[in-house]
C-alpha atoms as a PDB file:
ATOM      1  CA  UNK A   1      24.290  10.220 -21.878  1.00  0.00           C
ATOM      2  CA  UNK A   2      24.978  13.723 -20.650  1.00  0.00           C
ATOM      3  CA  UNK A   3      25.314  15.263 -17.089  1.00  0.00           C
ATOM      4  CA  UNK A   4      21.507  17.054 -17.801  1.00  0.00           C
ATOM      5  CA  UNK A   5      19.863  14.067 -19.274  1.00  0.00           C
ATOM      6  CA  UNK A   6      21.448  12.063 -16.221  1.00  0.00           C
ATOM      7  CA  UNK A   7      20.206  14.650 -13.552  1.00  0.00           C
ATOM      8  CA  UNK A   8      16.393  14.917 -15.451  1.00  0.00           C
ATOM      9  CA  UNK A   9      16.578  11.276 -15.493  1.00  0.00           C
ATOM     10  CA  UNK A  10      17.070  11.181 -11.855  1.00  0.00           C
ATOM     11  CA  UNK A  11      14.574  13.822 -11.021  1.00  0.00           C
ATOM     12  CA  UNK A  12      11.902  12.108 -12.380  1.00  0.00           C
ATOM     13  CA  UNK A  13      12.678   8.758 -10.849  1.00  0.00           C
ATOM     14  CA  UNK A  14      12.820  10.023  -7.426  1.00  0.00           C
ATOM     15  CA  UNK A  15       9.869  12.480  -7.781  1.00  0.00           C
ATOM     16  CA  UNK A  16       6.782  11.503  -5.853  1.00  0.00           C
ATOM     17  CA  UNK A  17       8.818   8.364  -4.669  1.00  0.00           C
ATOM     18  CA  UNK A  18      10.721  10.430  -1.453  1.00  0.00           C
ATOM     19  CA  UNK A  19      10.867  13.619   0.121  1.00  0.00           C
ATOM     20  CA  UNK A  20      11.164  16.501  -1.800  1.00  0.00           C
ATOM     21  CA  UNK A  21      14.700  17.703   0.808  1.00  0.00           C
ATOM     22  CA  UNK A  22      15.961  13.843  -0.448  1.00  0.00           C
ATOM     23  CA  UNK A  23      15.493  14.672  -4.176  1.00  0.00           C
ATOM     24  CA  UNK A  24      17.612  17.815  -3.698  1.00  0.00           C
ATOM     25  CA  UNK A  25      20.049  16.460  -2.005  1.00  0.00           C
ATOM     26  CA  UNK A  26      20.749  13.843  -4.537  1.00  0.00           C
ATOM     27  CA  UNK A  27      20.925  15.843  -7.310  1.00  0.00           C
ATOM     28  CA  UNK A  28      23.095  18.396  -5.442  1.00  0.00           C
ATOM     29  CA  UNK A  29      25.820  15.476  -4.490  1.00  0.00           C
ATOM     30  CA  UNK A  30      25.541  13.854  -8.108  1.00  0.00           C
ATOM     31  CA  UNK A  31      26.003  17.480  -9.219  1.00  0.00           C
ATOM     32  CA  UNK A  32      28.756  18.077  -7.521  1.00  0.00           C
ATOM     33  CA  UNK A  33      30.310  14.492  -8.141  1.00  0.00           C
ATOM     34  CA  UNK A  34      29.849  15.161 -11.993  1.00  0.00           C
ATOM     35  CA  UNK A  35      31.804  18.713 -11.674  1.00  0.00           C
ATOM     36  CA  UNK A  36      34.285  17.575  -9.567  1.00  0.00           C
ATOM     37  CA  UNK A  37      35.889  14.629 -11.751  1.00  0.00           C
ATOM     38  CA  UNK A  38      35.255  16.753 -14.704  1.00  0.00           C
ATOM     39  CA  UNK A  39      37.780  19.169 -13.017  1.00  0.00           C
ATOM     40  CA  UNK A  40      39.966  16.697 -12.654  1.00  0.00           C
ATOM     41  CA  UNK A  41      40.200  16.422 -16.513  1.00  0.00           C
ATOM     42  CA  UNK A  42      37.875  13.314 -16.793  1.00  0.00           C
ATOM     43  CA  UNK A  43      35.067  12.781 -19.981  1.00  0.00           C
ATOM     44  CA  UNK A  44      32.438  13.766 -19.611  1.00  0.00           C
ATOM     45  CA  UNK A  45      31.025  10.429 -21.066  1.00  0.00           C
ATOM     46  CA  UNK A  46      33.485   8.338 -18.920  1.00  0.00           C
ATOM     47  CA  UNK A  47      31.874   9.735 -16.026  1.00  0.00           C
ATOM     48  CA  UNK A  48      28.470   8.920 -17.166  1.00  0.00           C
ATOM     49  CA  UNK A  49      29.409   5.686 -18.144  1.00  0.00           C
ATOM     50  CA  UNK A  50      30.522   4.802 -14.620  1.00  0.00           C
ATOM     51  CA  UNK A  51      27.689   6.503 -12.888  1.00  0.00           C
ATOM     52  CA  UNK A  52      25.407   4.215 -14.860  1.00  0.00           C
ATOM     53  CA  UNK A  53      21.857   4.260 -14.945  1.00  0.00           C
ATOM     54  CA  UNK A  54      20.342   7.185 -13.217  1.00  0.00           C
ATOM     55  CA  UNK A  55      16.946   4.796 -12.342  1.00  0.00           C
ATOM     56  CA  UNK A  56      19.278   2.171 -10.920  1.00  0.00           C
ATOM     57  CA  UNK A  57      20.844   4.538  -8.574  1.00  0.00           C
ATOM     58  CA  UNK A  58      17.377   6.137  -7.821  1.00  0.00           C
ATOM     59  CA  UNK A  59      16.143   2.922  -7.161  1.00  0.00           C
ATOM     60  CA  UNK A  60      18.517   2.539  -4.445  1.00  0.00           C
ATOM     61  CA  UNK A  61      17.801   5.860  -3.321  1.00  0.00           C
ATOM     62  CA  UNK A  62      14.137   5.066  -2.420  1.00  0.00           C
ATOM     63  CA  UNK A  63      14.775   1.392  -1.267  1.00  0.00           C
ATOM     64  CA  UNK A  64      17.305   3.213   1.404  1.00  0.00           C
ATOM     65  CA  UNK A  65      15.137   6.314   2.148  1.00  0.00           C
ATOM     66  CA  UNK A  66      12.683   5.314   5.381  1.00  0.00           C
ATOM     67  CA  UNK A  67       9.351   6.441   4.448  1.00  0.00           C
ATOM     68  CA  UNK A  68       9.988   5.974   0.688  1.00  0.00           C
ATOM     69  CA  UNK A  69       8.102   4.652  -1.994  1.00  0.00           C
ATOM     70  CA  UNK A  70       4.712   5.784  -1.219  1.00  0.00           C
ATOM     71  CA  UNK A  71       5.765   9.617  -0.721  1.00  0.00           C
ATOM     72  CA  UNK A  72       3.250  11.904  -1.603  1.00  0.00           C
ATOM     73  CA  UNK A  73       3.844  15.769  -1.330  1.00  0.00           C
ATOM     74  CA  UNK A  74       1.577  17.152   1.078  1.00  0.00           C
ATOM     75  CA  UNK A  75       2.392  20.368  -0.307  1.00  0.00           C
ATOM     76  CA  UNK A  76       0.298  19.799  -3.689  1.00  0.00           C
ATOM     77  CA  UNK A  77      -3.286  19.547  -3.318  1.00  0.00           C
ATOM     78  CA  UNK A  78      -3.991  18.063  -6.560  1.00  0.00           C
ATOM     79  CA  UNK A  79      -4.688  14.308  -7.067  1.00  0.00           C
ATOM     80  CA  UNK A  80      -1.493  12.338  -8.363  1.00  0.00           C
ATOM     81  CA  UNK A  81      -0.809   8.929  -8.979  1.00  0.00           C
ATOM     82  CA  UNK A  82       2.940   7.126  -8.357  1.00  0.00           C
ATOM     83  CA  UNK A  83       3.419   3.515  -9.476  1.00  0.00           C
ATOM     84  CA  UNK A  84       6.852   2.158  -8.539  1.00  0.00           C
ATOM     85  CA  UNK A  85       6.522  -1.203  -9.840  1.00  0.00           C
ATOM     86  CA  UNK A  86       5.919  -2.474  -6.714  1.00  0.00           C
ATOM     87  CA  UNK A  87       2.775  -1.074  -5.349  1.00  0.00           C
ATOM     88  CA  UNK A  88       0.823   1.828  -6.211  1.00  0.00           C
ATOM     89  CA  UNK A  89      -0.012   5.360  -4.193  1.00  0.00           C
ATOM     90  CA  UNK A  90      -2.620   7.655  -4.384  1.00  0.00           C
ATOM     91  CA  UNK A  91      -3.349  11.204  -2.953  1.00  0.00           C
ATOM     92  CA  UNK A  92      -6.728  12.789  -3.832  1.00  0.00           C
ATOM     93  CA  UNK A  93      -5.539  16.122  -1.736  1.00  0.00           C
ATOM     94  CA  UNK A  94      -6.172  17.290   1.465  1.00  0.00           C
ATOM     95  CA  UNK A  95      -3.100  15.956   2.986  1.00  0.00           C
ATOM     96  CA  UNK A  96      -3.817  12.676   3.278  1.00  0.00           C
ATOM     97  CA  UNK A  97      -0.833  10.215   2.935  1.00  0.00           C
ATOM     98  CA  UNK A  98      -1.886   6.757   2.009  1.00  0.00           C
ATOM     99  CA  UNK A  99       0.744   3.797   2.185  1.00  0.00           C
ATOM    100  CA  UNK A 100       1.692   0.884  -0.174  1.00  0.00           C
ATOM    101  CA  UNK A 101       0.564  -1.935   1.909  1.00  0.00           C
ATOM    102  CA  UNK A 102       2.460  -4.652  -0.486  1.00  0.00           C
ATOM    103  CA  UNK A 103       5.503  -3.875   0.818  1.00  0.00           C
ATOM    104  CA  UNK A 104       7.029  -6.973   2.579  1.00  0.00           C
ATOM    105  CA  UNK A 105       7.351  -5.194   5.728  1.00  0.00           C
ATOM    106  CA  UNK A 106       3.643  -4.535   5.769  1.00  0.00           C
ATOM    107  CA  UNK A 107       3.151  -8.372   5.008  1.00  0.00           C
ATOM    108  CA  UNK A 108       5.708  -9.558   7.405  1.00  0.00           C
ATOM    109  CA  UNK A 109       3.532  -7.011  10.365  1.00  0.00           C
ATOM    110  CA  UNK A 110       0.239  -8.893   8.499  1.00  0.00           C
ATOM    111  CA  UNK A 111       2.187 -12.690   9.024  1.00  0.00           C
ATOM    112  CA  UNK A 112       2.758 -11.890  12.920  1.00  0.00           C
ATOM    113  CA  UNK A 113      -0.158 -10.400  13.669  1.00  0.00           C
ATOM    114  CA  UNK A 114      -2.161 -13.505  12.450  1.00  0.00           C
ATOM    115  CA  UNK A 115       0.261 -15.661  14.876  1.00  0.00           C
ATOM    116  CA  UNK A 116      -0.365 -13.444  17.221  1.00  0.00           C
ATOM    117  CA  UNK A 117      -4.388 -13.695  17.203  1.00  0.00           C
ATOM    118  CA  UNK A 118      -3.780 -17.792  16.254  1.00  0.00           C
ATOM    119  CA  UNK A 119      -2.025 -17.736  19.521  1.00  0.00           C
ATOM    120  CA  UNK A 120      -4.602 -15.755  21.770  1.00  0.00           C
ATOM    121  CA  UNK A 121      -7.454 -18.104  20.848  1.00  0.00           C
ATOM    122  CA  UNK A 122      -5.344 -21.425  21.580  1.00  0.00           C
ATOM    123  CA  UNK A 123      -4.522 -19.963  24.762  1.00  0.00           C
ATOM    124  CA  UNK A 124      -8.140 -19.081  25.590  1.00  0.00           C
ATOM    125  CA  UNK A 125      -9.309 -22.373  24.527  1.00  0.00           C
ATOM    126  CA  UNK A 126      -6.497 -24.388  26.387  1.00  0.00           C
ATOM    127  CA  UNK A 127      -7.544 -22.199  29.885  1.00  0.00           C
ATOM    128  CA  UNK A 128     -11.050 -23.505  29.579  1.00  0.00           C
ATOM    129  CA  UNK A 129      -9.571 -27.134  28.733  1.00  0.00           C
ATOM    130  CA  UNK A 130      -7.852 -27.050  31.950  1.00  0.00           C
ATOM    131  CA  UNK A 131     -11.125 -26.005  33.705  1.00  0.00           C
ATOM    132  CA  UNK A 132     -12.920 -28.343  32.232  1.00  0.00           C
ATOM    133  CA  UNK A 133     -11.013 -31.580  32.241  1.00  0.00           C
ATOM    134  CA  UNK A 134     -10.289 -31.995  35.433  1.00  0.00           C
ATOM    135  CA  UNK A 135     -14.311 -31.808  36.311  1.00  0.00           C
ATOM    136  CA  UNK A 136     -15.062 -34.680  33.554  1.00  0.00           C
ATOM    137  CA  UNK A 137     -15.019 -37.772  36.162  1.00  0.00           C
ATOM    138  CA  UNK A 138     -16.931 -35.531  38.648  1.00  0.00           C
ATOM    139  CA  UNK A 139     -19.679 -34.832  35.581  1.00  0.00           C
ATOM    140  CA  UNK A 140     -19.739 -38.486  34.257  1.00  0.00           C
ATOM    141  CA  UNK A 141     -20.185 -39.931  38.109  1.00  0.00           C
ATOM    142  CA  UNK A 142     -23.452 -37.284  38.082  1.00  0.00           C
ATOM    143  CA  UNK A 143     -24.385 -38.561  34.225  1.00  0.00           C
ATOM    144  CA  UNK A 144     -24.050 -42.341  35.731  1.00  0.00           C
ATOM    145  CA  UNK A 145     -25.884 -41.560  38.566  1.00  0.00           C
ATOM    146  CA  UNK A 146     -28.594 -39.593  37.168  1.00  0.00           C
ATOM    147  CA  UNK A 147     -29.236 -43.204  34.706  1.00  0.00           C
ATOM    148  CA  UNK A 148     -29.420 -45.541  37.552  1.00  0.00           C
ATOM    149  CA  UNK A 149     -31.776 -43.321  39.549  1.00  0.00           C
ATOM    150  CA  UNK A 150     -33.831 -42.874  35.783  1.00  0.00           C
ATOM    151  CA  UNK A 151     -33.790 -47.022  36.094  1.00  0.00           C
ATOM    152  CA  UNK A 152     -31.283 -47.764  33.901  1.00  0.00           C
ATOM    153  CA  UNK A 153     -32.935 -48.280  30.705  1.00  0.00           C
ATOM    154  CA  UNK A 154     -33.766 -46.221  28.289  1.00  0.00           C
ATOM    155  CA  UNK A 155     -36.653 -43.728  28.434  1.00  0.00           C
ATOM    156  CA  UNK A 156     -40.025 -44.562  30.064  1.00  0.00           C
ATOM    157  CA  UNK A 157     -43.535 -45.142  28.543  1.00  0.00           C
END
C-alpha cells in the first residue's frame, strides 16, 4: 500500500463518522508520521506495513472521538446516509443531528432508567402498604361488626 492510498483510505473511513477538524487532524499527524520516518531513510512499504490498516486505525479514531459515530456535517444540507456497522445515521438537512441509539451507552442510560421507574412505583406502592396495613384490624373489627349487627347470617329474605 502507498502513503496516498493509506491517507484516501483513511479519509473515507473517518468521513461522516467525526468532525470534520478530527479528520484533518489525523491525516495531518499520519502525514507527517509517514514523511518523517521516510526522512529517516525508512521504505516506504515498511512504513505502511507497520502502520497497518488505515480502517483499523480509523476505527479507533471514532471509538475514541466523544460525539463520534453518528457525526453528521451540519455544514451540508443534502441528505446522507453513514452506516458504521454498528448503527446507522441519517440527516435529511436542515441541521438536524440525529444519534445512533444502539450504542451501549444509550442502552446502558435505557437499563437504568427502567430501574429507576421499577423503583419509583415499588416505592409508591410500599407508602400506601404502610398506610394501609396498619388500619386492617381497625377495618376487619368494622367488617365483623357490621355482620353481627346484619344478624350474622347471610343475606335476608
Amino acid at each position: 500500500m502507498k502513503k496516498d492510498e493509506f491517507l484516501q483510505g483513511l479519509t473515507e473511513a473517518l468521513t461522516n463518522e467525526v468532525p470534520p477538524e478530527t479528520v484533518r487532524e489525523n491525516l495531518r499527524y499520519y502525514e507527517d508520521y509517514i514523511r518523517g520516518e521516510m526522512g529517516k531513510g525508512r521504505p516506504e512499504s515498511e512504513i505502511m506495513e507497520e502502520l497497518g490498516s488505515p480502517r483499523l486505525i480509523a476505527r479507533t479514531i471514532i471509538d475514541t472521538t466523544p460525539g463520534a459515530g453518528s457525526y453528521i456535517d451540519r455544514d451540508n444540507d443534502s441528505e446522507s446516509f453513514t452506516d458504521s456497522g454498528k448503527g446507522e445515521s441519517y440527516q435529511q438537512g436542515g441541521g438536524i443531528r440525529y444519534y445512533d441509539l444502539n450504542k451501549w451507552y444509550w442502552k446502558l442510560l435505557g437499563l437504568v432508567m427502567v430501574i429507576v421507574v421499577i423503583t419509583l412505583v415499588l416505592m409508591v406502592v410500599g407508602g400506601i402498604l404502610s398506610l394501609v396495613i396498619p388500619m386492617l384490624p381497625v377495618i376487619g373489627m368494622v367488617i365483623l361488626i357490621m355482620w353481627f349487627v346484619r344478624g350474622g347470617s347471610g343475606p335476608r329474605r
